[in-house]
C-alpha atoms as a PDB file:
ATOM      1  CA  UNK A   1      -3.766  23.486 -49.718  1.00  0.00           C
ATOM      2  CA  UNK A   2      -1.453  20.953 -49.417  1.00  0.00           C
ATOM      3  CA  UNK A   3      -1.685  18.463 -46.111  1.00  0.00           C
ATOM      4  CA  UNK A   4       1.195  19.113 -43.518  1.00  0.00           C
ATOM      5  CA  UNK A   5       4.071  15.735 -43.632  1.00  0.00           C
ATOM      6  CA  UNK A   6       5.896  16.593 -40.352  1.00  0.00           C
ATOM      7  CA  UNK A   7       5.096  14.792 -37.382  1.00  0.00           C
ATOM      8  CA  UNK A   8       7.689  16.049 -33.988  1.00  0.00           C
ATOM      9  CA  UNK A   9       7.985  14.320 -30.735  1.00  0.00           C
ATOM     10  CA  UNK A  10       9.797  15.090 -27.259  1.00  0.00           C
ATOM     11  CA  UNK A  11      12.953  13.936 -26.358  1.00  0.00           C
ATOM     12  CA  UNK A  12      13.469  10.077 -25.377  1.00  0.00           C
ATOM     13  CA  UNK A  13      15.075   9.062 -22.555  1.00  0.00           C
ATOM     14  CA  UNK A  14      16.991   6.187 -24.787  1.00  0.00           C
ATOM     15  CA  UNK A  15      20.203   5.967 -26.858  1.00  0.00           C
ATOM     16  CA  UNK A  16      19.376   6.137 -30.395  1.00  0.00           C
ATOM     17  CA  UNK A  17      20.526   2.518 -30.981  1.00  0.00           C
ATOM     18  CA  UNK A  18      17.941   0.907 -28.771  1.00  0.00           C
ATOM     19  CA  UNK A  19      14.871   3.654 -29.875  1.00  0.00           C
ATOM     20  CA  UNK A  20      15.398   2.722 -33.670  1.00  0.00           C
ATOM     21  CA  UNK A  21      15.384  -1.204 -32.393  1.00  0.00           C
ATOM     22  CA  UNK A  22      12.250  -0.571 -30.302  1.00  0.00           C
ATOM     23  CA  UNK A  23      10.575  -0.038 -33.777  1.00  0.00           C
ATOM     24  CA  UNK A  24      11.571  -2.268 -35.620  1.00  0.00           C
ATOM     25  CA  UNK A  25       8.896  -4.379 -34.823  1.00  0.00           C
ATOM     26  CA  UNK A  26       6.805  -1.514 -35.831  1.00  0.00           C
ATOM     27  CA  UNK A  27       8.080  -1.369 -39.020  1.00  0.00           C
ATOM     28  CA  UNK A  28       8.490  -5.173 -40.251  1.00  0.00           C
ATOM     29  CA  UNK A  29       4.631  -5.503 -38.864  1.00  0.00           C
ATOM     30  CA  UNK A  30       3.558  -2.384 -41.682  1.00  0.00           C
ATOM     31  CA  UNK A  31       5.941  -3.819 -44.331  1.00  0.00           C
ATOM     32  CA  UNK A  32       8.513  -1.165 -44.088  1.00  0.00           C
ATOM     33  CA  UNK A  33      10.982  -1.397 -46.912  1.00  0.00           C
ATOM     34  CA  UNK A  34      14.313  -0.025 -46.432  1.00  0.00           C
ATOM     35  CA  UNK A  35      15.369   2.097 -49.556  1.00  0.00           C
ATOM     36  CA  UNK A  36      17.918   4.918 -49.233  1.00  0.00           C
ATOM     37  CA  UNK A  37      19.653   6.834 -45.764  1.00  0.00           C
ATOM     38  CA  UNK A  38      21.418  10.026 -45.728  1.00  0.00           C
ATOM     39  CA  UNK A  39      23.425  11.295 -42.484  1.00  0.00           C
ATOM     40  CA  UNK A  40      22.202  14.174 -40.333  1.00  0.00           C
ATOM     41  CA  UNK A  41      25.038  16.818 -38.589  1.00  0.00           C
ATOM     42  CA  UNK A  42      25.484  19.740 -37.193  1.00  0.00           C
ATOM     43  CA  UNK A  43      26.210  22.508 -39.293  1.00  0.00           C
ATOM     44  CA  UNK A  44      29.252  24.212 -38.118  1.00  0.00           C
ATOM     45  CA  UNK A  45      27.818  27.958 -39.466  1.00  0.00           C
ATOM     46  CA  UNK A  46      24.482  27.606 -38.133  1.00  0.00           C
ATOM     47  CA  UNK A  47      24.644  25.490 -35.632  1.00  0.00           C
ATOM     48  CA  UNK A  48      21.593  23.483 -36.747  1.00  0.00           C
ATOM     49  CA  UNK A  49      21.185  19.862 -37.570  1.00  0.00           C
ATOM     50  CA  UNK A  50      21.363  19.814 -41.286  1.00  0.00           C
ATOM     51  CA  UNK A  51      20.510  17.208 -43.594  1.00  0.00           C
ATOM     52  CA  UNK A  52      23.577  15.904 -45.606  1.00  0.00           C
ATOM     53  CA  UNK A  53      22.506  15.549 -49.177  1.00  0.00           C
ATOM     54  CA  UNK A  54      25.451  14.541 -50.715  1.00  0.00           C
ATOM     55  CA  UNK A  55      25.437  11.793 -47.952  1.00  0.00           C
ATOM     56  CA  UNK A  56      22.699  10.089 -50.019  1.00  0.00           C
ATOM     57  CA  UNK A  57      22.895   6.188 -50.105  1.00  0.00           C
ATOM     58  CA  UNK A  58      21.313   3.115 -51.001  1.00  0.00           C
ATOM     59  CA  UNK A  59      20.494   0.585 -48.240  1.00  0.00           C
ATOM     60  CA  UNK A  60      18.253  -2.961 -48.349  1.00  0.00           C
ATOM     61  CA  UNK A  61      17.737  -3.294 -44.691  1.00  0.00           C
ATOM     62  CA  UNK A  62      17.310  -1.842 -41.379  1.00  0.00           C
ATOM     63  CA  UNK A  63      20.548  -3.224 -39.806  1.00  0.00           C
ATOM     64  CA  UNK A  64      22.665  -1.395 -42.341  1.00  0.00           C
ATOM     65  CA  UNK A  65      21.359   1.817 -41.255  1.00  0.00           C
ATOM     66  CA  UNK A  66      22.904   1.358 -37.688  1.00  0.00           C
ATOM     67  CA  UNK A  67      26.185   0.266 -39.095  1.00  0.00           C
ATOM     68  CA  UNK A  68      26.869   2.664 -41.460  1.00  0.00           C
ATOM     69  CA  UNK A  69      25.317   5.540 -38.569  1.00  0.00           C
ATOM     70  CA  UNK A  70      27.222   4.306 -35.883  1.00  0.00           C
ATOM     71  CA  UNK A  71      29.350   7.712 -35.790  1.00  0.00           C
ATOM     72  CA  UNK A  72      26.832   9.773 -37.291  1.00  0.00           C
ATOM     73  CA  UNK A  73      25.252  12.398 -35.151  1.00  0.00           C
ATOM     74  CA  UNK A  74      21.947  11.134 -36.545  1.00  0.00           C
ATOM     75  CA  UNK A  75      20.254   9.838 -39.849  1.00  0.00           C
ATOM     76  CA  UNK A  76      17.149   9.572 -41.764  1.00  0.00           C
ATOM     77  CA  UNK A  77      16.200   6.655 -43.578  1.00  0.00           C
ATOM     78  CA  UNK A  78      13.593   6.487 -46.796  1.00  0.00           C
ATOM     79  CA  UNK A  79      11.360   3.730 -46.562  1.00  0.00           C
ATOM     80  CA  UNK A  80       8.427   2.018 -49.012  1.00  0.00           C
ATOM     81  CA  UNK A  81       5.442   0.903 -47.251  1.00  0.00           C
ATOM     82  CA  UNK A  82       4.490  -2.059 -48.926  1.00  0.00           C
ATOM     83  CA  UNK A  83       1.369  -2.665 -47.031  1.00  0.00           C
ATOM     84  CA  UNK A  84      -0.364   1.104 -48.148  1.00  0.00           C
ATOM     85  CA  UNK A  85       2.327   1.779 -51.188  1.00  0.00           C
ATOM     86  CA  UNK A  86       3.568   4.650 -50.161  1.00  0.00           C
ATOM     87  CA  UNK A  87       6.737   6.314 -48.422  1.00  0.00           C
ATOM     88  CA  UNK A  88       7.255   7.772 -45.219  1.00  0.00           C
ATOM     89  CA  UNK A  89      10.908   8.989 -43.599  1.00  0.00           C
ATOM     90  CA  UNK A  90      12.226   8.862 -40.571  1.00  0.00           C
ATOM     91  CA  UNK A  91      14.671  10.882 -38.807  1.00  0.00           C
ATOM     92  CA  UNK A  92      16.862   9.475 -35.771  1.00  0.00           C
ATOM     93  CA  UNK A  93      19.468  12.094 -33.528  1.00  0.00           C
ATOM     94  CA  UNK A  94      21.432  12.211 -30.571  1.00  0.00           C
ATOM     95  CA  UNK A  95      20.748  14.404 -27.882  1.00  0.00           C
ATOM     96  CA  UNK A  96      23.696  14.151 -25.354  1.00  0.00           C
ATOM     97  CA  UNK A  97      22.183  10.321 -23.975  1.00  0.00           C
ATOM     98  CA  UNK A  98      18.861  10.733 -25.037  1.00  0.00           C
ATOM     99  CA  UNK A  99      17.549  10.541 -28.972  1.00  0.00           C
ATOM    100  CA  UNK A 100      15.186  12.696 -30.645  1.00  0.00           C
ATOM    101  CA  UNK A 101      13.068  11.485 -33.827  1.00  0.00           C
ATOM    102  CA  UNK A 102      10.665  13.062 -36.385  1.00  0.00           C
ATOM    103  CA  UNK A 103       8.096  11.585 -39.079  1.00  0.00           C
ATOM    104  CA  UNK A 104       7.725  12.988 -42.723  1.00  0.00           C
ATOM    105  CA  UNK A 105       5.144  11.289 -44.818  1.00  0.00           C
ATOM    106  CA  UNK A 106       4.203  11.647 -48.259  1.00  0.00           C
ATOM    107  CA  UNK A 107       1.493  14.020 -49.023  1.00  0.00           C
ATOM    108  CA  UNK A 108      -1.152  11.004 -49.958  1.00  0.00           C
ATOM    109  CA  UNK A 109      -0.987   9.637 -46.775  1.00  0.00           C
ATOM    110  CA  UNK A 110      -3.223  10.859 -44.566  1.00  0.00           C
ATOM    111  CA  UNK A 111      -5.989   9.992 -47.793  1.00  0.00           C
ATOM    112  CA  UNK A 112      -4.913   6.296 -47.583  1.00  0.00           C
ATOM    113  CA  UNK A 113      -7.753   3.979 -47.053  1.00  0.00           C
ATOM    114  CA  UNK A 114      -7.000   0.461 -45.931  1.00  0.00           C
ATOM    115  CA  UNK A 115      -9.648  -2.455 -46.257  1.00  0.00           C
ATOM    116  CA  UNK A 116     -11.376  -2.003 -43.302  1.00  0.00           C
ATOM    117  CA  UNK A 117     -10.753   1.764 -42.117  1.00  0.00           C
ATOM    118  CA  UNK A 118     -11.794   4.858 -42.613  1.00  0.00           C
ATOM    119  CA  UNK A 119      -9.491   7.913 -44.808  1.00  0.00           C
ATOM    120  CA  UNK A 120      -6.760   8.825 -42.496  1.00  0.00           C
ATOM    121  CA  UNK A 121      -7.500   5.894 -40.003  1.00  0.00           C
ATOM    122  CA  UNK A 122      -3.861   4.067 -41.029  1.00  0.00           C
ATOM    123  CA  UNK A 123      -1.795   7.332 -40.001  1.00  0.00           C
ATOM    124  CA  UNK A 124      -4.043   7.666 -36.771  1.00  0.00           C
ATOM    125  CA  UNK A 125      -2.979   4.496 -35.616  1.00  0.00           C
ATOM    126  CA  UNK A 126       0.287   4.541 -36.929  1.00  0.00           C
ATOM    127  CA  UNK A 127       1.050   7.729 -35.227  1.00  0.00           C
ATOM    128  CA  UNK A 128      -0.026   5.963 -32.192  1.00  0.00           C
ATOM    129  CA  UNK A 129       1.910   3.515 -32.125  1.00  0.00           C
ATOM    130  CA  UNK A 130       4.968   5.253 -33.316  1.00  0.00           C
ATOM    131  CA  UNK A 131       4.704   7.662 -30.272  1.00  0.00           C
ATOM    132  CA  UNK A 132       3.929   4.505 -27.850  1.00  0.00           C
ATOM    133  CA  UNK A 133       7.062   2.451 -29.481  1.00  0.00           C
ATOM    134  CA  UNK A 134       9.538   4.913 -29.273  1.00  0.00           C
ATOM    135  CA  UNK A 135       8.773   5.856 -25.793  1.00  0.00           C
ATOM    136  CA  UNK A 136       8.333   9.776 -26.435  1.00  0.00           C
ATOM    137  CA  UNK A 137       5.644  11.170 -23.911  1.00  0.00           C
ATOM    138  CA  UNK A 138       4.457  13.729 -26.750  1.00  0.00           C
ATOM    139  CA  UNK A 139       3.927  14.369 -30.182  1.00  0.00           C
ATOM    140  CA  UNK A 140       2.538  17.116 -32.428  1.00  0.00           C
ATOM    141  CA  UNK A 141       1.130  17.406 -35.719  1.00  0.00           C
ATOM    142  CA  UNK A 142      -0.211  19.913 -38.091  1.00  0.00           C
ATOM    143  CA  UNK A 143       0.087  23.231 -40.176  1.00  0.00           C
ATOM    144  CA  UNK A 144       1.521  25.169 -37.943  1.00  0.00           C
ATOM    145  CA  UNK A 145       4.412  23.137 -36.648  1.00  0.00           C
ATOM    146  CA  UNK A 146       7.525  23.982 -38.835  1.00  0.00           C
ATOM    147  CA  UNK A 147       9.909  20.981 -40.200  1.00  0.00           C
ATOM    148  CA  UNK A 148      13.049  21.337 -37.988  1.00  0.00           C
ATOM    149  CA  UNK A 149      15.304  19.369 -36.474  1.00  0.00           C
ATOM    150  CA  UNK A 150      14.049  20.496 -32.960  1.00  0.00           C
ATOM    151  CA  UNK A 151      12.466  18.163 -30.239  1.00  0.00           C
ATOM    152  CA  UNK A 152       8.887  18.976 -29.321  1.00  0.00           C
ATOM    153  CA  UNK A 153       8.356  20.609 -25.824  1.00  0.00           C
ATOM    154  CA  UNK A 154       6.042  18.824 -23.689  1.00  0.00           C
ATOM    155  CA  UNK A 155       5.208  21.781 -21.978  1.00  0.00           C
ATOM    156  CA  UNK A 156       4.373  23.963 -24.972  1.00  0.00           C
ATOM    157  CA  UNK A 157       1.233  21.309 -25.589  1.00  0.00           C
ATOM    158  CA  UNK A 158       0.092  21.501 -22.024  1.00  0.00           C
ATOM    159  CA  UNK A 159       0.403  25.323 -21.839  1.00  0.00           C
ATOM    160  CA  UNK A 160      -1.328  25.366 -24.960  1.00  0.00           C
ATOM    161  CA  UNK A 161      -4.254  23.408 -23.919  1.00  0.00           C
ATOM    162  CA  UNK A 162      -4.704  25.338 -20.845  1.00  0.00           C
ATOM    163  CA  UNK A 163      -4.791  28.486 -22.106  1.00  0.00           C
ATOM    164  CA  UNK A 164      -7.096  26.894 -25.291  1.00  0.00           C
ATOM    165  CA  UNK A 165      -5.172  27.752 -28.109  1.00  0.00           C
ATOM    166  CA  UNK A 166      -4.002  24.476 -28.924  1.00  0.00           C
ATOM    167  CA  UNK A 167      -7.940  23.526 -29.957  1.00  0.00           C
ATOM    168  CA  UNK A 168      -7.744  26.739 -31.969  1.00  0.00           C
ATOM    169  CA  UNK A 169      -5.319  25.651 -34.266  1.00  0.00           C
ATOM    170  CA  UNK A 170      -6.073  25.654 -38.083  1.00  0.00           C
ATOM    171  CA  UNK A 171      -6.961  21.439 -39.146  1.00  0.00           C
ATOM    172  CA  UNK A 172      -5.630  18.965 -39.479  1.00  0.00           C
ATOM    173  CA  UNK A 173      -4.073  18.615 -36.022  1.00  0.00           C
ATOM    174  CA  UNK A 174      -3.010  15.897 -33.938  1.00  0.00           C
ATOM    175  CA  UNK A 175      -1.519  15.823 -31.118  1.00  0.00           C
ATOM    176  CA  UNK A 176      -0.865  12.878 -28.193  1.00  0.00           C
ATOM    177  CA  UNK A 177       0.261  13.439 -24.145  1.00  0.00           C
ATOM    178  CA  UNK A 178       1.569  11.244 -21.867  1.00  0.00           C
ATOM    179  CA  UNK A 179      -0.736  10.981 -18.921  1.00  0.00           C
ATOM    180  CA  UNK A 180       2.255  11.775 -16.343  1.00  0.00           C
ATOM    181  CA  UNK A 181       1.861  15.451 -17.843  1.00  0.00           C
ATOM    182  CA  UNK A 182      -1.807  16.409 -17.852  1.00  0.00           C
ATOM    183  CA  UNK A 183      -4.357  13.881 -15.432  1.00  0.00           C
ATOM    184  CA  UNK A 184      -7.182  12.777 -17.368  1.00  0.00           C
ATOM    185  CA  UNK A 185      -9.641  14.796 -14.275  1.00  0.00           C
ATOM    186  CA  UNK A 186      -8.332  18.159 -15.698  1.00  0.00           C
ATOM    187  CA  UNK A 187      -8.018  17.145 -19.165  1.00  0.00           C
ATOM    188  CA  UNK A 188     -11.668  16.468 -19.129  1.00  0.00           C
ATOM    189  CA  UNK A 189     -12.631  19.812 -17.329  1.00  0.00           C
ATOM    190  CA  UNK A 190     -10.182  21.764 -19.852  1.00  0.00           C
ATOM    191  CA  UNK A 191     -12.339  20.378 -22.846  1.00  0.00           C
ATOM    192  CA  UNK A 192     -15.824  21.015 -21.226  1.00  0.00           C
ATOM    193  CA  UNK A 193     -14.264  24.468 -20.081  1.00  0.00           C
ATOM    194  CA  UNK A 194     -13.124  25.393 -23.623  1.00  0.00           C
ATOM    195  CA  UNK A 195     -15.229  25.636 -27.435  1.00  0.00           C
ATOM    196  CA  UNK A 196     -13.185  23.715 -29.617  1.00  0.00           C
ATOM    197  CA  UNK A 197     -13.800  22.517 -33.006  1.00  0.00           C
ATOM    198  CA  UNK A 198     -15.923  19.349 -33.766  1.00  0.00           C
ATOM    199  CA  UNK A 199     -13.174  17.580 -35.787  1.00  0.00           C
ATOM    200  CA  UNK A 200     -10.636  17.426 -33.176  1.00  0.00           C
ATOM    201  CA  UNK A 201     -11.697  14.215 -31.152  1.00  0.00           C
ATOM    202  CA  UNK A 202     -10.431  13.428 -28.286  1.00  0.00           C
ATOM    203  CA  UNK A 203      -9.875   9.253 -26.602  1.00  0.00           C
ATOM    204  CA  UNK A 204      -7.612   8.074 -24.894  1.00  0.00           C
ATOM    205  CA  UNK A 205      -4.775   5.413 -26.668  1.00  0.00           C
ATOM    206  CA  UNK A 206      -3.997   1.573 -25.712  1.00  0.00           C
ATOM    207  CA  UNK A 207      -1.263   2.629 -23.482  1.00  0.00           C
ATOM    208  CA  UNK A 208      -3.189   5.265 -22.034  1.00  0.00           C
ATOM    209  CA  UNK A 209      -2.021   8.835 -23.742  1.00  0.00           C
ATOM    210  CA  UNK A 210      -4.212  11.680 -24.036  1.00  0.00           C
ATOM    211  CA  UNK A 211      -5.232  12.179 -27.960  1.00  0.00           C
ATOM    212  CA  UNK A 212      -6.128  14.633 -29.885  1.00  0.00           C
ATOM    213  CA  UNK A 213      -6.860  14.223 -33.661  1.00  0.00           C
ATOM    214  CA  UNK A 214      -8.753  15.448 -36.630  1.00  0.00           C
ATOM    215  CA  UNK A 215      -7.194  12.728 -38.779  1.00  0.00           C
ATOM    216  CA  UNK A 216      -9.715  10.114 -38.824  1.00  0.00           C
ATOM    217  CA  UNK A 217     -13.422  10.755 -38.069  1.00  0.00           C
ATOM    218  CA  UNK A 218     -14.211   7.364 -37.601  1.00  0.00           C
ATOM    219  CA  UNK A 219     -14.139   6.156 -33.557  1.00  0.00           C
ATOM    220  CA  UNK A 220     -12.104   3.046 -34.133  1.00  0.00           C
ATOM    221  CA  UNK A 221     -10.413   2.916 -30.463  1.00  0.00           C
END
């Protein structure tokens, strides 16, 4: 079976223009190569965001992305990651004042090993970082979370680990909390409360998120 690509994440409090700058740094730091955008809207029989394929187009550089977007309801942009040759894509919306985004990786990546780490170390820590850079206080990843243009729902992870069955998920999983939703006191008594499979680890991130993450089974924090 095939490894999930989709990674969602809860609504930031943070135009889109100053969310996609925040990770810029982000991306020049990975070697993020800028290859093709296409425009995201709001399909006017389903109501959805759609993605525009016809909208297709070739772009060298972040910047241009913002430019050509600037009227756009959102975008996704393909980019090469020079640093682990491979691609990932990201996906920028509005939501009223506040931006949603969304990761899609190619299938190889969570097998990349880079000098030093362990298989699917790299997205780990990406997926870190990406959560901590855009400012989203969740994020969710695995089989069972469809690809749709549809913020995550802080809430649903909390319920979920409450009531257990976000540990019972089917692997891979990860998944990342802001400590403003769940206190580390009763995150700690829900996972001694609850039998939960070895392979989801749980530590707590640089900035201080809640993690949870079959990814890499190396402790690298």
């Amino acid at each position: 079976m095939s490894m999930p690509k989709w990674f969602r994440f809860s609504v930031i409090p943070a135009p889109l223009d100053e969310v996609f700058e925040s990770t810029a740094a982000l991306r020049e730091a990975h070697v993020f190569k800028a290859r093709d955008m296409a425009r995201l809207s709001w399909g006017e029989d389903s109501g959805q965001l759609e993605f525009q394929t016809d909208s297709i187009q070739t772009i060298r550089k972040d910047s241009e992305a913002l430019e050509v977007a600037c009227d756009w309801d959102g975008f996704a942009v393909a980019y090469n990651i020079l640093s682990i040759r491979a691609t990932i894509y990201m996906h920028f919306w509005k939501q009223e004042s506040s931006t949603c985004v969304a990761l899609e990786i190619d299938g190889q990546v969570p097998y990349i090993k880079v000098t030093g780490m362990a298989e699917g170390e790299w997205l780990e820590r990406f997926a870190i970082e990406y959560t901590e850079a855009c400012g989203a206080s969740s994020c969710a990843y695995g089989r069972d979370w469809p690809i749709e243009f549809v913020a995550l729902e802080p809430e649903q992870l909390v319920g979920e680990l409450r009531s257990g069955k976000l540990l019972k998920r089917p692997l891979p999983g990860f998944y990342m909390l802001s400590q403003a939703l769940l206190g580390k006191e009763e995150l700690a008594t829900l996972l001694l409360g609850q039998e939960r499979d070895s392979r989801l680890r749980y530590f707590r991130t640089p900035a201080g998120y809640h993690a949870l993450s079959s990814l890499c089974q190396r402790s690298w924090w």
